[in-house]
C-alpha atoms as a PDB file:
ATOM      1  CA  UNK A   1      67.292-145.094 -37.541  1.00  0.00           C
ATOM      2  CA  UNK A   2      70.185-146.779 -36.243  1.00  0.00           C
ATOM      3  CA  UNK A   3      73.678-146.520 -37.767  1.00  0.00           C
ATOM      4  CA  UNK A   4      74.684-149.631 -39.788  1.00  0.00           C
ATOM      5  CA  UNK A   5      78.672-150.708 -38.485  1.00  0.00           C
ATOM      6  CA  UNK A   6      80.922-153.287 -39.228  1.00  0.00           C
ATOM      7  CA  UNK A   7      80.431-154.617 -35.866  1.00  0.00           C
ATOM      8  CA  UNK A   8      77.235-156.418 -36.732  1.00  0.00           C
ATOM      9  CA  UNK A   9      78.400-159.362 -38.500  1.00  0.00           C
ATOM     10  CA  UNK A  10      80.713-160.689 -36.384  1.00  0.00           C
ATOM     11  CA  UNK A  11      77.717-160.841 -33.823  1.00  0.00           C
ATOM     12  CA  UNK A  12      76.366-163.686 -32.554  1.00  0.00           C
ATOM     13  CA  UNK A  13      72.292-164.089 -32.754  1.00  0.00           C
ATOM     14  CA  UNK A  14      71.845-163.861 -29.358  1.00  0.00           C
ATOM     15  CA  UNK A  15      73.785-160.325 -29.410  1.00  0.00           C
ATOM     16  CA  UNK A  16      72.326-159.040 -32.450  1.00  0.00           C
ATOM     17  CA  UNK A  17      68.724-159.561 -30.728  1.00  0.00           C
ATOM     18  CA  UNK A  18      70.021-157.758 -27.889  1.00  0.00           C
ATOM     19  CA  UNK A  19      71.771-155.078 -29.457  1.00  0.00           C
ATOM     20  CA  UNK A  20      69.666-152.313 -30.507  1.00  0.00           C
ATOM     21  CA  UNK A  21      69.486-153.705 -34.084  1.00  0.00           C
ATOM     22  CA  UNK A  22      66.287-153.632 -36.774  1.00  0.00           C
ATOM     23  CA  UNK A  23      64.618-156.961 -37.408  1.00  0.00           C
ATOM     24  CA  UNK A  24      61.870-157.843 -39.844  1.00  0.00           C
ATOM     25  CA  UNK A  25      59.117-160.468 -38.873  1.00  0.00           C
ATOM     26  CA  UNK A  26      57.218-162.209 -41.651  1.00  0.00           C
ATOM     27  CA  UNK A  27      54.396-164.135 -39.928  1.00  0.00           C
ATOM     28  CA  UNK A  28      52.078-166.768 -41.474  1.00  0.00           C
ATOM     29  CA  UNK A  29      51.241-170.401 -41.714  1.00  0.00           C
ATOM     30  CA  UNK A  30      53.631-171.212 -44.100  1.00  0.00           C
ATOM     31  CA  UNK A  31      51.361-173.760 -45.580  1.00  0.00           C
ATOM     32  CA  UNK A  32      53.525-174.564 -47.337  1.00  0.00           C
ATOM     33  CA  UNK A  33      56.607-171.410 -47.464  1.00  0.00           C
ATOM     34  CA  UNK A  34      56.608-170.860 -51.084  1.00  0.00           C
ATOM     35  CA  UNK A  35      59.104-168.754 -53.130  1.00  0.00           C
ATOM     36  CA  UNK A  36      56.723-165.728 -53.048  1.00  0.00           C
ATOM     37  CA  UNK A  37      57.202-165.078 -49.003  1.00  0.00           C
ATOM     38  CA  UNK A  38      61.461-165.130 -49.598  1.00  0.00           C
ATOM     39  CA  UNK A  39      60.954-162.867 -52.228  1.00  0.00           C
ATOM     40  CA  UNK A  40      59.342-160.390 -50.099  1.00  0.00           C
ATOM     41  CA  UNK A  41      61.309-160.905 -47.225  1.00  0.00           C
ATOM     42  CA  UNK A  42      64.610-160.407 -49.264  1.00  0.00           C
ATOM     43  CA  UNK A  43      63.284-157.284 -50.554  1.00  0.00           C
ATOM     44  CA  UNK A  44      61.927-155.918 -47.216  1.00  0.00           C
ATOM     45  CA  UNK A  45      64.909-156.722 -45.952  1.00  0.00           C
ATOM     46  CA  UNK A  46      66.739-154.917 -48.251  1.00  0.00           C
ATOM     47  CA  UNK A  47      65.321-151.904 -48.653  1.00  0.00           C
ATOM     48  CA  UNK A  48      64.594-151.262 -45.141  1.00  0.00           C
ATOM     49  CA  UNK A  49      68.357-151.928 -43.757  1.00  0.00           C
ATOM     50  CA  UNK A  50      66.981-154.985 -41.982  1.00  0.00           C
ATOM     51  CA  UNK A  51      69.645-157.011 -40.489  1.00  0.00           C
ATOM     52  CA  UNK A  52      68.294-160.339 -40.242  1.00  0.00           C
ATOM     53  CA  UNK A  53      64.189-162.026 -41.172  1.00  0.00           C
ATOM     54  CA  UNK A  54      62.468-163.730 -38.603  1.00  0.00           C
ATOM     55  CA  UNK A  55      59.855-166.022 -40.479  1.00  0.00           C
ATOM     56  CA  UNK A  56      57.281-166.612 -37.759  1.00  0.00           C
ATOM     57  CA  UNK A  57      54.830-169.255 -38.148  1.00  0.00           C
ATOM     58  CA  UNK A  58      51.587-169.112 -36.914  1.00  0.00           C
ATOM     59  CA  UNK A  59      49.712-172.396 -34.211  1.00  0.00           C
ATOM     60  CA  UNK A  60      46.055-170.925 -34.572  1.00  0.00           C
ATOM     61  CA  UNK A  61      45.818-168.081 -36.969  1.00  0.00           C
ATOM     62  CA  UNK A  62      43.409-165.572 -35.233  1.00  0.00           C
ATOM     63  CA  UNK A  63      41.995-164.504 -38.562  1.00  0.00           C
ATOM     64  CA  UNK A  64      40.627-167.774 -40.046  1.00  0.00           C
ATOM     65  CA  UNK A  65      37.535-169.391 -38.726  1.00  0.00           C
ATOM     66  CA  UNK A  66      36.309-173.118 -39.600  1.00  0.00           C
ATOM     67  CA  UNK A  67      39.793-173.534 -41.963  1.00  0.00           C
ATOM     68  CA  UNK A  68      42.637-176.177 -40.227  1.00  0.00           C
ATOM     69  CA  UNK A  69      45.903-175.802 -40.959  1.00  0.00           C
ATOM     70  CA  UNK A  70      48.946-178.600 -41.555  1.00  0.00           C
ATOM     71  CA  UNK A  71      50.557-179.493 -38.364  1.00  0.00           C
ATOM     72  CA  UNK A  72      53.158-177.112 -36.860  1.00  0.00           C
ATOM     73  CA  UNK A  73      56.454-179.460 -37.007  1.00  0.00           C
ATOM     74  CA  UNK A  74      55.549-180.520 -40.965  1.00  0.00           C
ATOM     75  CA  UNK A  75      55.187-176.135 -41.256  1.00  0.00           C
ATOM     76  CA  UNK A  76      58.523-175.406 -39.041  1.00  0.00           C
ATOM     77  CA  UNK A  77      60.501-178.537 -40.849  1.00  0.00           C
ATOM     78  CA  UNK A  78      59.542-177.085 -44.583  1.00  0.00           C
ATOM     79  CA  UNK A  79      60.788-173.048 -43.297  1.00  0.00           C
ATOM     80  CA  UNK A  80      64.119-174.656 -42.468  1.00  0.00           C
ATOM     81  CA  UNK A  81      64.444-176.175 -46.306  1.00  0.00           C
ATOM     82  CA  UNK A  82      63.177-172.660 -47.794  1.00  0.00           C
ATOM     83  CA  UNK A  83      65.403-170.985 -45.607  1.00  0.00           C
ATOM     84  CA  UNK A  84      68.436-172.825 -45.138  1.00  0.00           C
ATOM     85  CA  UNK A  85      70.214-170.836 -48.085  1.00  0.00           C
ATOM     86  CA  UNK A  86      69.965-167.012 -46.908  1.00  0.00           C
ATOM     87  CA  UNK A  87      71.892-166.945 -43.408  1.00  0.00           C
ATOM     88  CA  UNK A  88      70.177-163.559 -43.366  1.00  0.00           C
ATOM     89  CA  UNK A  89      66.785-165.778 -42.649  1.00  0.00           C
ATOM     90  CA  UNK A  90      65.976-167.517 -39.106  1.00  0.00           C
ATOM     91  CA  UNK A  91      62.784-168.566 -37.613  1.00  0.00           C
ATOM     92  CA  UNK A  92      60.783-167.253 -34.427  1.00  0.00           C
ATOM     93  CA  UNK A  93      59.410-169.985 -32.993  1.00  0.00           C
ATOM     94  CA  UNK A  94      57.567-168.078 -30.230  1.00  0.00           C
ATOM     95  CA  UNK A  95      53.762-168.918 -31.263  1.00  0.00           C
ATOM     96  CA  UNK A  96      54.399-172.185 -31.920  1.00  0.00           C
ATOM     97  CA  UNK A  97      55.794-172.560 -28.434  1.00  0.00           C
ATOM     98  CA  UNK A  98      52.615-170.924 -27.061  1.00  0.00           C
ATOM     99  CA  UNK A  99      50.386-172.832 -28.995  1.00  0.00           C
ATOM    100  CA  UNK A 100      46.688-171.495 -28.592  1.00  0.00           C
ATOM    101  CA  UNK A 101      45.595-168.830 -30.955  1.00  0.00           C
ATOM    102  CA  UNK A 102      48.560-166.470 -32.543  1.00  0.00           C
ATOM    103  CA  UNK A 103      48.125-163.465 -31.607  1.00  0.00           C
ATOM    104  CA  UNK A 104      50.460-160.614 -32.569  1.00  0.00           C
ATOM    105  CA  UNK A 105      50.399-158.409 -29.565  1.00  0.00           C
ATOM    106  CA  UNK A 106      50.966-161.188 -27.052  1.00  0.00           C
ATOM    107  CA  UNK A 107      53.747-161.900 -29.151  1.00  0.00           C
ATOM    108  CA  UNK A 108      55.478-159.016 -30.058  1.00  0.00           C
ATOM    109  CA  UNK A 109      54.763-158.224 -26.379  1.00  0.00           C
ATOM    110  CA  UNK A 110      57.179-160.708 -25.105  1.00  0.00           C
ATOM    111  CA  UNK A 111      59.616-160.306 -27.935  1.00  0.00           C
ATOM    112  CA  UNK A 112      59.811-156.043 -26.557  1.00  0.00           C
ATOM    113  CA  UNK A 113      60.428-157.261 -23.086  1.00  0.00           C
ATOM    114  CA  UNK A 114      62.653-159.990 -24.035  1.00  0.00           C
ATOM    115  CA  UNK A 115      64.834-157.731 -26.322  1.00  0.00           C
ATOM    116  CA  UNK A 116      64.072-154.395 -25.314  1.00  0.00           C
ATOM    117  CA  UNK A 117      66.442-152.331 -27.526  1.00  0.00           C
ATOM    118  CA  UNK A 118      65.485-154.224 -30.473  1.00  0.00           C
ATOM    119  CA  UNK A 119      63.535-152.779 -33.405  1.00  0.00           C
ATOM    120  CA  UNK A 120      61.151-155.167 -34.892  1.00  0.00           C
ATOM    121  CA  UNK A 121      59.145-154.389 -38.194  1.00  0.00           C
ATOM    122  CA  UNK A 122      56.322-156.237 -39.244  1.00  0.00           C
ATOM    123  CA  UNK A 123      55.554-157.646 -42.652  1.00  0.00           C
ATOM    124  CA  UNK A 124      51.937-157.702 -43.671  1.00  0.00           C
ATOM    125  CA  UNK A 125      50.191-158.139 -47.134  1.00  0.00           C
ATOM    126  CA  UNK A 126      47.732-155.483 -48.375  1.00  0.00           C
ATOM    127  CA  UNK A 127      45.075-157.511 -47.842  1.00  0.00           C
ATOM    128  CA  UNK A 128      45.833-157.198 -43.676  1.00  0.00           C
ATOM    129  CA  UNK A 129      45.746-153.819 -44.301  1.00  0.00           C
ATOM    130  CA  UNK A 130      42.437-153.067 -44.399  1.00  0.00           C
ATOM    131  CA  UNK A 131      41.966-155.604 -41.732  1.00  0.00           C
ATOM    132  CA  UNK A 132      44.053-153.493 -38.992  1.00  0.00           C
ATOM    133  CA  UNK A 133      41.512-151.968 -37.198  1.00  0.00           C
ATOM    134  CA  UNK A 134      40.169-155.047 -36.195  1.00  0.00           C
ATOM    135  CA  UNK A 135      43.477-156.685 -34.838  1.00  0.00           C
ATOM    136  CA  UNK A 136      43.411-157.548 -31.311  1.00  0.00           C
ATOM    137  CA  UNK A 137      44.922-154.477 -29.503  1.00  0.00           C
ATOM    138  CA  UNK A 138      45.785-152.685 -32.498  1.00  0.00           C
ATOM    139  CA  UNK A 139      46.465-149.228 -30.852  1.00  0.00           C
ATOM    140  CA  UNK A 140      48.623-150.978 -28.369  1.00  0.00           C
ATOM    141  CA  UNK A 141      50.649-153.185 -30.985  1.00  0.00           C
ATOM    142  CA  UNK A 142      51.676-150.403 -33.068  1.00  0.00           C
ATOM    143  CA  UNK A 143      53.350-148.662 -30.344  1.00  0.00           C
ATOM    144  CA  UNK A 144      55.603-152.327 -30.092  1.00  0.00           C
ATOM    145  CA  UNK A 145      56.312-152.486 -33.694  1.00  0.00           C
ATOM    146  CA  UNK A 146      56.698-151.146 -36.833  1.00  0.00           C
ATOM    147  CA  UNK A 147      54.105-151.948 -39.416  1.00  0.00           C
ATOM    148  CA  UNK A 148      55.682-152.617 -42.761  1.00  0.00           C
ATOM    149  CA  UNK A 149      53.320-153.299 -46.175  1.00  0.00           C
ATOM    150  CA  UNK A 150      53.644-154.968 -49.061  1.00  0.00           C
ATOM    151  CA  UNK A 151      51.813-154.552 -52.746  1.00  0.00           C
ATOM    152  CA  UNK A 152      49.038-157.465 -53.413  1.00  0.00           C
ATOM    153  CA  UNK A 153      47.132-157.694 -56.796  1.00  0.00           C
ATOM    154  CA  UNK A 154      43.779-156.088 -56.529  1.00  0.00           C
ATOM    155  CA  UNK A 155      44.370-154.206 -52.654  1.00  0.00           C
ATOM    156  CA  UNK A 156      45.258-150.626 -51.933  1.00  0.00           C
ATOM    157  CA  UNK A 157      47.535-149.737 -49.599  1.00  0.00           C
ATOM    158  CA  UNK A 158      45.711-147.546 -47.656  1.00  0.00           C
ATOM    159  CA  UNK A 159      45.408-147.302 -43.638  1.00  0.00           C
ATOM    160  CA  UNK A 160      45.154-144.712 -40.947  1.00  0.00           C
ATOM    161  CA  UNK A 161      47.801-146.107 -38.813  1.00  0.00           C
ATOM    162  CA  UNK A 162      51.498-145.598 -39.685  1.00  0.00           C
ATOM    163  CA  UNK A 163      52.929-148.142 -42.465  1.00  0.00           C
ATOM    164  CA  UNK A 164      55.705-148.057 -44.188  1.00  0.00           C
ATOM    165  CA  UNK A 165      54.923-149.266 -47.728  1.00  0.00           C
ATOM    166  CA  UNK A 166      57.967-151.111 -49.541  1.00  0.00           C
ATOM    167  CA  UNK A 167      57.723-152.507 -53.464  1.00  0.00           C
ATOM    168  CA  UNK A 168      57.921-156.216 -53.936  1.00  0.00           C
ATOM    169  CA  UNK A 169      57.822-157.682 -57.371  1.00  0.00           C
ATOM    170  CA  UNK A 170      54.038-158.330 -57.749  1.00  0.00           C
ATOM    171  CA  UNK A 171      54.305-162.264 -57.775  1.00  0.00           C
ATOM    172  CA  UNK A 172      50.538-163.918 -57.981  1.00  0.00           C
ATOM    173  CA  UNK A 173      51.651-167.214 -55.801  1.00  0.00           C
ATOM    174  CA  UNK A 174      49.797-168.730 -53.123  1.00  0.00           C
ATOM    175  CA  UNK A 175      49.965-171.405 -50.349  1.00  0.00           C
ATOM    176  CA  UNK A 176      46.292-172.601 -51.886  1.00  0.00           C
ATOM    177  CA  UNK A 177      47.583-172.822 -55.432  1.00  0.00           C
ATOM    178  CA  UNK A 178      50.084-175.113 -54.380  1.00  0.00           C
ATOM    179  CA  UNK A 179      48.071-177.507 -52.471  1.00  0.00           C
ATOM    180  CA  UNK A 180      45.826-177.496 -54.915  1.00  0.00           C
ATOM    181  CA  UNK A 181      48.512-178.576 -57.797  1.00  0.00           C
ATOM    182  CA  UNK A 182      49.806-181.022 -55.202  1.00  0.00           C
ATOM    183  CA  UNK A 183      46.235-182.748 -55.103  1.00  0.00           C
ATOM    184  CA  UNK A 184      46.383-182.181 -59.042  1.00  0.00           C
ATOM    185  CA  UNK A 185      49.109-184.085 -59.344  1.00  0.00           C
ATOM    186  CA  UNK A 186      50.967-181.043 -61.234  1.00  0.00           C
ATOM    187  CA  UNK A 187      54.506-179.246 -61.021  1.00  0.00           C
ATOM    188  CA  UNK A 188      55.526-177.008 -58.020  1.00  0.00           C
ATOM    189  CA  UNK A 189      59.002-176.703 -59.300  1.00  0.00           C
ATOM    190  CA  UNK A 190      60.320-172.891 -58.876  1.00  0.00           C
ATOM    191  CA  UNK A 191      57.166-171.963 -56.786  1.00  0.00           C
ATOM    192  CA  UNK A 192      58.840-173.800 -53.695  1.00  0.00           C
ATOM    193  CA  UNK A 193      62.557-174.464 -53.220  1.00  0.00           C
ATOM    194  CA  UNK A 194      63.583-177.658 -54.150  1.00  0.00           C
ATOM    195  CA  UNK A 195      64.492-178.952 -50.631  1.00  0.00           C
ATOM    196  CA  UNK A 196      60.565-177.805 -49.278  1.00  0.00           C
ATOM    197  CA  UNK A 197      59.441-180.048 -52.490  1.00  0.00           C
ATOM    198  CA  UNK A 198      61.025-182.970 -51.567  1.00  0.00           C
ATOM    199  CA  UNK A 199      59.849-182.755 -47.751  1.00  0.00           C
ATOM    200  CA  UNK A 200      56.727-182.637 -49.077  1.00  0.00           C
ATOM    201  CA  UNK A 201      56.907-185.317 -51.418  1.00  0.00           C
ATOM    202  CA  UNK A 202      58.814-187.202 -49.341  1.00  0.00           C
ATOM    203  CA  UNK A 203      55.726-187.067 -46.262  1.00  0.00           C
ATOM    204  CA  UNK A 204      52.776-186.713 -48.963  1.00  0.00           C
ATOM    205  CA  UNK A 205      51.775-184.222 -48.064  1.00  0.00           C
ATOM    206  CA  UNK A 206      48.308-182.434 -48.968  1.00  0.00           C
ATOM    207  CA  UNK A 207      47.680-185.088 -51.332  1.00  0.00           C
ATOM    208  CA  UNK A 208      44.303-185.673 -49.784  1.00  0.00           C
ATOM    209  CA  UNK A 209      43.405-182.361 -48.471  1.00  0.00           C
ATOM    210  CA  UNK A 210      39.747-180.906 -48.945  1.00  0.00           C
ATOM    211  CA  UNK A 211      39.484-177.990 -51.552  1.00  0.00           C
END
């Protein structure tokens, strides 16, 4: 592990990617960001030394056939709102850039040879647990980065490849609960941040999405 110094917060991003420093990803659609994912990325980040969160949002998730997802600039504009109040949270914009199907090891790839000193650990629920040994280059990936897993209602945390397991406050909240209030016409108050609430109100969104 590296040493923690005072140094660090007068760095600039740039630096602090290229500085030898440990940095947490949190990938997913972010369909919408909801108040569970900050929760676990404050508390990953906290127990785990983590200097800054990169929230990465997926184009193409790799792992979900026939379902579409909102488009990428209404995703990216509501993680700025959510995340605008922790300056400990930024987002990777890498496989949106790409575009195409989002696949870790391609990114976390490029990150490694980008920032090369850089330790990156990767947040993944429970449920993805179980689903490691069928992620695209999975013996090569976990020699890039650091798997890091959180508690889910109803999934072990069990895998044969190295995790790190950190407690989160077990909060049942989902992207698909809140698009399905939205189409309800019900409150989302406190399970999205007030700013990501009015973005959405404010484009309508999901209000006529298919269950």
């Amino acid at each position: 592990m590296h040493s923690m110094t005072t140094e660090a917060v007068v760095l600039t991003e740039e630096q602090l990617l290229e500085s030898g420093h440990k940095v947490g990803i949190l990938g997913g659609t972010f369909n919408p960001p909801h108040i569970g994912h900050l929760i676990i990325a404050e508390h990953v980040k906290d127990q785990l030394g983590l200097e800054r969160m990169l929230f990465m949002p997926s184009y193409t998730p790799p792992h979900r056939k026939g379902k579409e997802t909102l488009d990428p600039l209404h995703r990216v504009h509501m993680l700025k709102y959510a995340l605008a109040e922790n300056e400990g949270f930024d987002i990777e914009l890498s496989e949106i850039q790409r575009k195409g199907k989002s696949y870790t090891f391609d990114t976390l790839k490029a990150l490694k040879e980008a920032h090369s000193d850089t330790e990156y650990y990767f947040v993944i629920g429970a449920d993805m647990v179980e689903d490691l040994p069928n992620w695209y280059k999975i013996d090569e990936l976990i020699q890039l980065v650091q798997f890091v897993a959180v508690g889910r209602p109803g999934y072990e945390l069990q895998s044969s490849y190295p995790v790190i397991k950190v407690d989160v406050p077990k909060i049942d909240i989902s992207s698909t609960l809140i698009r399905q209030k939205i189409r309800e016409g019900c409150s989302i108050k406190y399970l999205v941040t007030d700013e990501t609430e009015a973005y959405i109100r404010r484009e309508g969104l999901y209000l006529n999405e298919e269950k």
